[in-house]
N, C-alpha and C. Protein backbone atom coordinates (compact mmCIF):
# COMPACT_ATOMS: atom_id res chain seq x y z
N UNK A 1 0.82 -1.19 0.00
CA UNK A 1 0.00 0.00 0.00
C UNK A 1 0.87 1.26 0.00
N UNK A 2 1.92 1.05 0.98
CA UNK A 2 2.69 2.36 1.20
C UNK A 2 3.63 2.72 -0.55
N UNK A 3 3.82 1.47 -1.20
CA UNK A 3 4.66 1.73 -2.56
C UNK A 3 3.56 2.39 -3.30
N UNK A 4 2.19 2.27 -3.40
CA UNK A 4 1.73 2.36 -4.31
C UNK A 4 1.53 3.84 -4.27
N UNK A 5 1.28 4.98 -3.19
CA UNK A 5 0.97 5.99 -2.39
C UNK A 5 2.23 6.53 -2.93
N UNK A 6 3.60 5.99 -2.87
CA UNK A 6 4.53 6.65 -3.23
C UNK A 6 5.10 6.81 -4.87
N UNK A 7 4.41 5.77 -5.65
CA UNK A 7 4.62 5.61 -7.00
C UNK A 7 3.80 6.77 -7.51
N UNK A 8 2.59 6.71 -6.83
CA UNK A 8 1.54 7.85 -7.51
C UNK A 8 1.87 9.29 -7.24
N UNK A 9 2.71 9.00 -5.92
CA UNK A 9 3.46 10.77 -5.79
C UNK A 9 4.31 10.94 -6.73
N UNK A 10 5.26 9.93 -6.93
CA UNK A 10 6.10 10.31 -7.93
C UNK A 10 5.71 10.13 -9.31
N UNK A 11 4.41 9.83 -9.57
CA UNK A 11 4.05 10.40 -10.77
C UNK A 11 3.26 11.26 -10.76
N UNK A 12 2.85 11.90 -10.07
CA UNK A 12 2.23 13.38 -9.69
C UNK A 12 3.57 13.88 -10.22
N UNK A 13 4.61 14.33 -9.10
CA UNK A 13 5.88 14.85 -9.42
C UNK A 13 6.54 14.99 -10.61
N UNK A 14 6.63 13.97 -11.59
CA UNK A 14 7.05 13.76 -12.67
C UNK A 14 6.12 14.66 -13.54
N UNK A 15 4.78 14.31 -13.61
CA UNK A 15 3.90 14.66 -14.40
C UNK A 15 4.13 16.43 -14.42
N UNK A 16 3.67 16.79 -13.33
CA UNK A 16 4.57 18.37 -13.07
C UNK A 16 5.32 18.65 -13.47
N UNK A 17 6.83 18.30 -13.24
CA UNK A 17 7.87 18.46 -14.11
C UNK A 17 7.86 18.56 -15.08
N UNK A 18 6.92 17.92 -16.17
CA UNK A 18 6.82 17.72 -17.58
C UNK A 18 5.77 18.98 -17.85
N UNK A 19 5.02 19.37 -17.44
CA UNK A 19 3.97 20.63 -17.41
C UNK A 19 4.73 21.60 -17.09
N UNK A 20 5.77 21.71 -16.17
CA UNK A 20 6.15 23.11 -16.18
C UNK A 20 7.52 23.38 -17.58
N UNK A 21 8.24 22.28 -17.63
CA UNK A 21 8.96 21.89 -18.91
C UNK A 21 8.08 22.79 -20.23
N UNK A 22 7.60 22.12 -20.37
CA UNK A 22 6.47 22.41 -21.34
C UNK A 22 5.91 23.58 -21.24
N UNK A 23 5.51 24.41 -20.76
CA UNK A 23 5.21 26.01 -20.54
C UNK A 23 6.34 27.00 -20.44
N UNK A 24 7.40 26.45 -20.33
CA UNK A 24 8.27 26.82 -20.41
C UNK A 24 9.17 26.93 -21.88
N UNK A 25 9.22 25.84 -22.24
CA UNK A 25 9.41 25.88 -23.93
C UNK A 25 8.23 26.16 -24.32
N UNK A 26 7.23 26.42 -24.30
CA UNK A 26 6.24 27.28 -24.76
C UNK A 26 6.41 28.67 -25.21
N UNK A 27 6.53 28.95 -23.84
CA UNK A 27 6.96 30.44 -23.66
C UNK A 27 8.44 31.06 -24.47
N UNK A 28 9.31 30.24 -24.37
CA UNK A 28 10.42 30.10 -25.09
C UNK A 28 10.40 30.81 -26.60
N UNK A 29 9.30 29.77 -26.84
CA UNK A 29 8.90 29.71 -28.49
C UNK A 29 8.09 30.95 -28.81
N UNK A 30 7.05 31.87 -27.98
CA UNK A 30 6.42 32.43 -28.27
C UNK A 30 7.45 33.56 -28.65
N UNK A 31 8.58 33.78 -27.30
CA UNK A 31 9.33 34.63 -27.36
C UNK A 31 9.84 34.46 -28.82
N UNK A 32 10.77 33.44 -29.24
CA UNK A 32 11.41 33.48 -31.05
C UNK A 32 10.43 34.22 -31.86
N UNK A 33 9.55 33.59 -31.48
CA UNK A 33 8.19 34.06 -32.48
C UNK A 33 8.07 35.43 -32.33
N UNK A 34 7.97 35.93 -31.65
CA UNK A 34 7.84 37.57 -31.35
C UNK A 34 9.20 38.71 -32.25
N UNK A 35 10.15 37.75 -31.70
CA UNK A 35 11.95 38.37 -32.08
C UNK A 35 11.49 38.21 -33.54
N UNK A 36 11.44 37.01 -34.30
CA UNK A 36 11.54 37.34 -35.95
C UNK A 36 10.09 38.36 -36.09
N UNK A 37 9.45 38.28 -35.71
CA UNK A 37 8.19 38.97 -36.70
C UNK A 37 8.63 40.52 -36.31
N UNK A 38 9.49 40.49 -34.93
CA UNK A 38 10.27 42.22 -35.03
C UNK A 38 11.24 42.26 -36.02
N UNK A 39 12.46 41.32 -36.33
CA UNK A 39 13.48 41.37 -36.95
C UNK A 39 12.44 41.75 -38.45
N UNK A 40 11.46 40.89 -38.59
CA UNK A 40 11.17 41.10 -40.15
C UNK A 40 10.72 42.44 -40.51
N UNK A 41 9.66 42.90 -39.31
CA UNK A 41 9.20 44.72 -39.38
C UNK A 41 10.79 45.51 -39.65
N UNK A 42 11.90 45.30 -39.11
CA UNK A 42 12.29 46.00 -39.17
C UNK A 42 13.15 46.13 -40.38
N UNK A 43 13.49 44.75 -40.72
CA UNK A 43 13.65 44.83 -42.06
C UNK A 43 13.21 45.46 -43.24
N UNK A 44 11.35 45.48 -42.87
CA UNK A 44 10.74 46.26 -44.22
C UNK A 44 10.96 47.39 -43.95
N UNK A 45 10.95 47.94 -42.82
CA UNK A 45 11.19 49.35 -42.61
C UNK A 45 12.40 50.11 -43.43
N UNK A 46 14.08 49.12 -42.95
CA UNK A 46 14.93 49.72 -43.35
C UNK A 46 15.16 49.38 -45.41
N UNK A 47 13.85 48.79 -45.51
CA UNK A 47 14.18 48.20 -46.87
C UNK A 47 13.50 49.49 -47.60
N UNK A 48 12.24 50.08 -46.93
CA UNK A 48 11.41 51.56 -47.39
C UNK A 48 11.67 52.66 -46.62
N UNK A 49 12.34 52.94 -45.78
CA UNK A 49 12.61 54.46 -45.43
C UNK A 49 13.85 54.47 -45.96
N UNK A 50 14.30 56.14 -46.09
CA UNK A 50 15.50 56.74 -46.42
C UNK A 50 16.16 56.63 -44.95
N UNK A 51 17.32 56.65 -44.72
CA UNK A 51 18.28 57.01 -43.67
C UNK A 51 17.62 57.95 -43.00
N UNK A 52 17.32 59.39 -43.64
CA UNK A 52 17.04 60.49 -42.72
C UNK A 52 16.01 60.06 -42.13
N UNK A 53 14.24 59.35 -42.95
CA UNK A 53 13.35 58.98 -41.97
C UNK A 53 13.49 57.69 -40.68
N UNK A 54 14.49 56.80 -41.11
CA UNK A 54 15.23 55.89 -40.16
C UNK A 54 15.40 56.67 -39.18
N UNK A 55 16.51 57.45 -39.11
CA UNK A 55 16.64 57.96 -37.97
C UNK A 55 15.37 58.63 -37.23
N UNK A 56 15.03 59.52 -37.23
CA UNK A 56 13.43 60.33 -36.84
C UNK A 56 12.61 59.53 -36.49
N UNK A 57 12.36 57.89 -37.02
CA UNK A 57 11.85 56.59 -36.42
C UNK A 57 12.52 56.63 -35.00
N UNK A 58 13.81 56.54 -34.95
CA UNK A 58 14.75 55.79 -33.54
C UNK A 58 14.45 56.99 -32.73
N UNK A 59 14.14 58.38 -33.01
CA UNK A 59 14.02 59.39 -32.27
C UNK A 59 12.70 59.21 -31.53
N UNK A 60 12.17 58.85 -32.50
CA UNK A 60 10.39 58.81 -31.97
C UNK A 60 10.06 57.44 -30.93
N UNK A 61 11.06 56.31 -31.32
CA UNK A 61 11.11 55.36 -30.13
C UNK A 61 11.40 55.56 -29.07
N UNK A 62 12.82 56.70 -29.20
CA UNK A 62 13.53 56.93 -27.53
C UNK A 62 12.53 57.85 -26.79
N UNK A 63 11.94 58.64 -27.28
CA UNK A 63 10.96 59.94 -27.10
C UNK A 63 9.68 59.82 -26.66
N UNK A 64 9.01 58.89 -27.51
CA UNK A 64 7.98 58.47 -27.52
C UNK A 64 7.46 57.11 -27.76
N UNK A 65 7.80 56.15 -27.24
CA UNK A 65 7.38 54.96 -27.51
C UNK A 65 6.10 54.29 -27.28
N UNK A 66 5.62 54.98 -27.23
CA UNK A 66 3.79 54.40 -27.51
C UNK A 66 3.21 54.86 -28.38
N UNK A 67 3.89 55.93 -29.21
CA UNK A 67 3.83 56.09 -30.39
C UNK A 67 4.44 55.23 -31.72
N UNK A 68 5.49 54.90 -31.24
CA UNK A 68 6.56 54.27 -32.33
C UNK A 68 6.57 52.74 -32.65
N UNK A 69 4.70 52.15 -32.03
CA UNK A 69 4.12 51.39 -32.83
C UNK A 69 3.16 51.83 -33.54
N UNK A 70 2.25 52.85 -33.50
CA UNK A 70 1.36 53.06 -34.47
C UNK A 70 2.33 53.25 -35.71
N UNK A 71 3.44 54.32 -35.71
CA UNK A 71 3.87 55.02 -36.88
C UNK A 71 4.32 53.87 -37.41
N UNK A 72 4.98 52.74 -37.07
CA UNK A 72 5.38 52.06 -37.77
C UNK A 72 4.41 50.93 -38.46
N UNK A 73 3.04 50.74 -37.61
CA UNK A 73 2.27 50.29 -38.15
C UNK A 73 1.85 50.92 -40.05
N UNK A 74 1.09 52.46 -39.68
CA UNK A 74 1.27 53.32 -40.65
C UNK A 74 2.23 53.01 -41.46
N UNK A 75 3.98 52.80 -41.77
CA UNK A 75 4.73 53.08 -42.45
C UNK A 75 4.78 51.52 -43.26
N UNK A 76 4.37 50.45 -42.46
CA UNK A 76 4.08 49.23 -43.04
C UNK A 76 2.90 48.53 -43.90
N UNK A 77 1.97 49.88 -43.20
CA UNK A 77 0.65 49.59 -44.40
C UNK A 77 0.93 50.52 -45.76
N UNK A 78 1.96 51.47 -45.68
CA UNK A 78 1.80 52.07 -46.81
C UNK A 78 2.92 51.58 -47.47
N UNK A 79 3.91 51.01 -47.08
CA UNK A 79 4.52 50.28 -48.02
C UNK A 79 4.15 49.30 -48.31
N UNK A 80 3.37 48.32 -48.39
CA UNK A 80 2.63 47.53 -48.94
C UNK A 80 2.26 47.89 -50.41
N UNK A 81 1.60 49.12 -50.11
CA UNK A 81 1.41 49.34 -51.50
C UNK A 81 1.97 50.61 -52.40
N UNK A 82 3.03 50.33 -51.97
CA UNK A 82 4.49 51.19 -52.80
C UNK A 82 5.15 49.76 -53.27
N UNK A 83 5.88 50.56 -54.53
CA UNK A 83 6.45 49.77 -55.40
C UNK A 83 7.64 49.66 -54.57
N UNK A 84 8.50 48.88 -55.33
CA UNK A 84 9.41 48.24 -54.65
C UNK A 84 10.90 49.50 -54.76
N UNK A 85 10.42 50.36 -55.95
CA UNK A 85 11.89 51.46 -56.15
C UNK A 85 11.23 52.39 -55.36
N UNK A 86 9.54 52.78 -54.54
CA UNK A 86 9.65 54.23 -53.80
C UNK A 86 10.44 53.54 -52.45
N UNK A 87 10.30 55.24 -51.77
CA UNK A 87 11.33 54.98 -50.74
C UNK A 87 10.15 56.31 -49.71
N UNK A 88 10.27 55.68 -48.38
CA UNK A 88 9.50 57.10 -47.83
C UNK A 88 10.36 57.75 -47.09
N UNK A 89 10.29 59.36 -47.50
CA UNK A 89 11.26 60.03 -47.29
C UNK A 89 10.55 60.94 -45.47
N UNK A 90 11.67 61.56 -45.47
CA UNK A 90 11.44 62.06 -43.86
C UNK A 90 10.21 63.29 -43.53
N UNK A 91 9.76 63.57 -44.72
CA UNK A 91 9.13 64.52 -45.53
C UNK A 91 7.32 63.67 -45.09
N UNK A 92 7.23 62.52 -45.78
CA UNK A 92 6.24 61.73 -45.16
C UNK A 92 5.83 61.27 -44.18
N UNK A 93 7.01 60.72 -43.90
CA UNK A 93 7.24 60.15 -42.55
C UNK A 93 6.40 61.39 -42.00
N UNK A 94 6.81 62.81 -41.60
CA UNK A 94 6.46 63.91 -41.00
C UNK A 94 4.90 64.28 -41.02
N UNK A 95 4.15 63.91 -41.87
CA UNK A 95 2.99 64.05 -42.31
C UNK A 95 2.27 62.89 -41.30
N UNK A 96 2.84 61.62 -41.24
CA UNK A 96 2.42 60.80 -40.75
C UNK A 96 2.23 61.11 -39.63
N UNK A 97 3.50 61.22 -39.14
CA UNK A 97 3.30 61.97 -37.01
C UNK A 97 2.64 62.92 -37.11
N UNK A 98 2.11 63.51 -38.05
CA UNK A 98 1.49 64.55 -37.73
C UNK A 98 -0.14 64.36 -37.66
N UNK A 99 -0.33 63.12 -38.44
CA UNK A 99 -1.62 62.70 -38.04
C UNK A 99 -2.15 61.59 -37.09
N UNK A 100 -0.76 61.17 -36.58
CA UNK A 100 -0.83 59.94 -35.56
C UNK A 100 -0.88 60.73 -34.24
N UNK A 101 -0.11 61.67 -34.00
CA UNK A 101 0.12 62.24 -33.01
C UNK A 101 -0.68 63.60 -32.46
N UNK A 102 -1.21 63.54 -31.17
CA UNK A 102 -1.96 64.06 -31.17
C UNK A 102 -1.57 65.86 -30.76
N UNK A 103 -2.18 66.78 -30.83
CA UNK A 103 -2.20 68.04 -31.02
C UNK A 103 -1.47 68.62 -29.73
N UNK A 104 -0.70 69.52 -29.11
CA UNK A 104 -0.35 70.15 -28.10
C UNK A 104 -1.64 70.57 -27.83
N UNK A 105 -1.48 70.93 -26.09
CA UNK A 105 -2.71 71.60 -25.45
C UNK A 105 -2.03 72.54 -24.66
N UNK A 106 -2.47 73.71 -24.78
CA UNK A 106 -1.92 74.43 -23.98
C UNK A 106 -2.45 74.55 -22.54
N UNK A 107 -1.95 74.95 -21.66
CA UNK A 107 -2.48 74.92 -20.47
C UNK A 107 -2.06 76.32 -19.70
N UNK A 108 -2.83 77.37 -19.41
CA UNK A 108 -2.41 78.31 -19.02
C UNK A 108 -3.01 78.52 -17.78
N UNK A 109 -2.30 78.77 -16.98
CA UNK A 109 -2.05 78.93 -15.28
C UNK A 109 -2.73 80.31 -15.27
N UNK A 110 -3.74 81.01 -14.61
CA UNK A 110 -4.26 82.54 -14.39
C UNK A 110 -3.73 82.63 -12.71
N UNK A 111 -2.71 83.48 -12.46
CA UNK A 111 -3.46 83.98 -11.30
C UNK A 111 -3.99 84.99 -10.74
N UNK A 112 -4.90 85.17 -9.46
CA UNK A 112 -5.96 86.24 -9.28
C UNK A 112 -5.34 86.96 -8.04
């Protein structure tokens, strides 16, 4: 009785081991999965912007990064349907933040 109590713990135990194994290379994998589908965005990116809008991208990441997924969303739907010789220049790019991003507010302090 007492072996059998202890066989079934240790396949409890085992069984665990193999479940957390397994969520673990799960997770593993999701992560690769995540890394190429960035490596590939960024590829199209540097394959359709000019240098100058490249950079003004990396500005808008360090600056603003809850922005610098929409814009790049934006810069990936419109190269889609650009030919393969345009290129988007920093000029567009600019147009873009300008409609992704939202307006200054001013805020003026009165005192009485």
């Amino acid at each position: 009785m007492a072996d059998e109590e202890e066989l079934e713990m240790l396949r409890k135990r085992r069984l665990q081991q193999l479940q957390q194994r397994m969520a673990i290379e799960e997770a593993e994998e999701g992560q690769r999965q995540e890394d190429l589908v960035a490596a590939q965005r960024q590829q199209m990116l540097r394959r359709f912007l000019t240098p100058e809008a490249r950079e003004r991208l990396a500005r808008i990441k360090m600056a603003r990064p809850e922005y610098a997924g929409a814009v790049e969303q934006q810069l990936l739907n419109l190269s889609t349907r650009m030919s393969k010789e345009e290129r988007i220049d920093d000029v567009t790019l600019k147009k873009i933040l300008h409609r992704i991003m939202p307006k200054k507010r001013e805020i003026k302090i009165e005192r009485r």
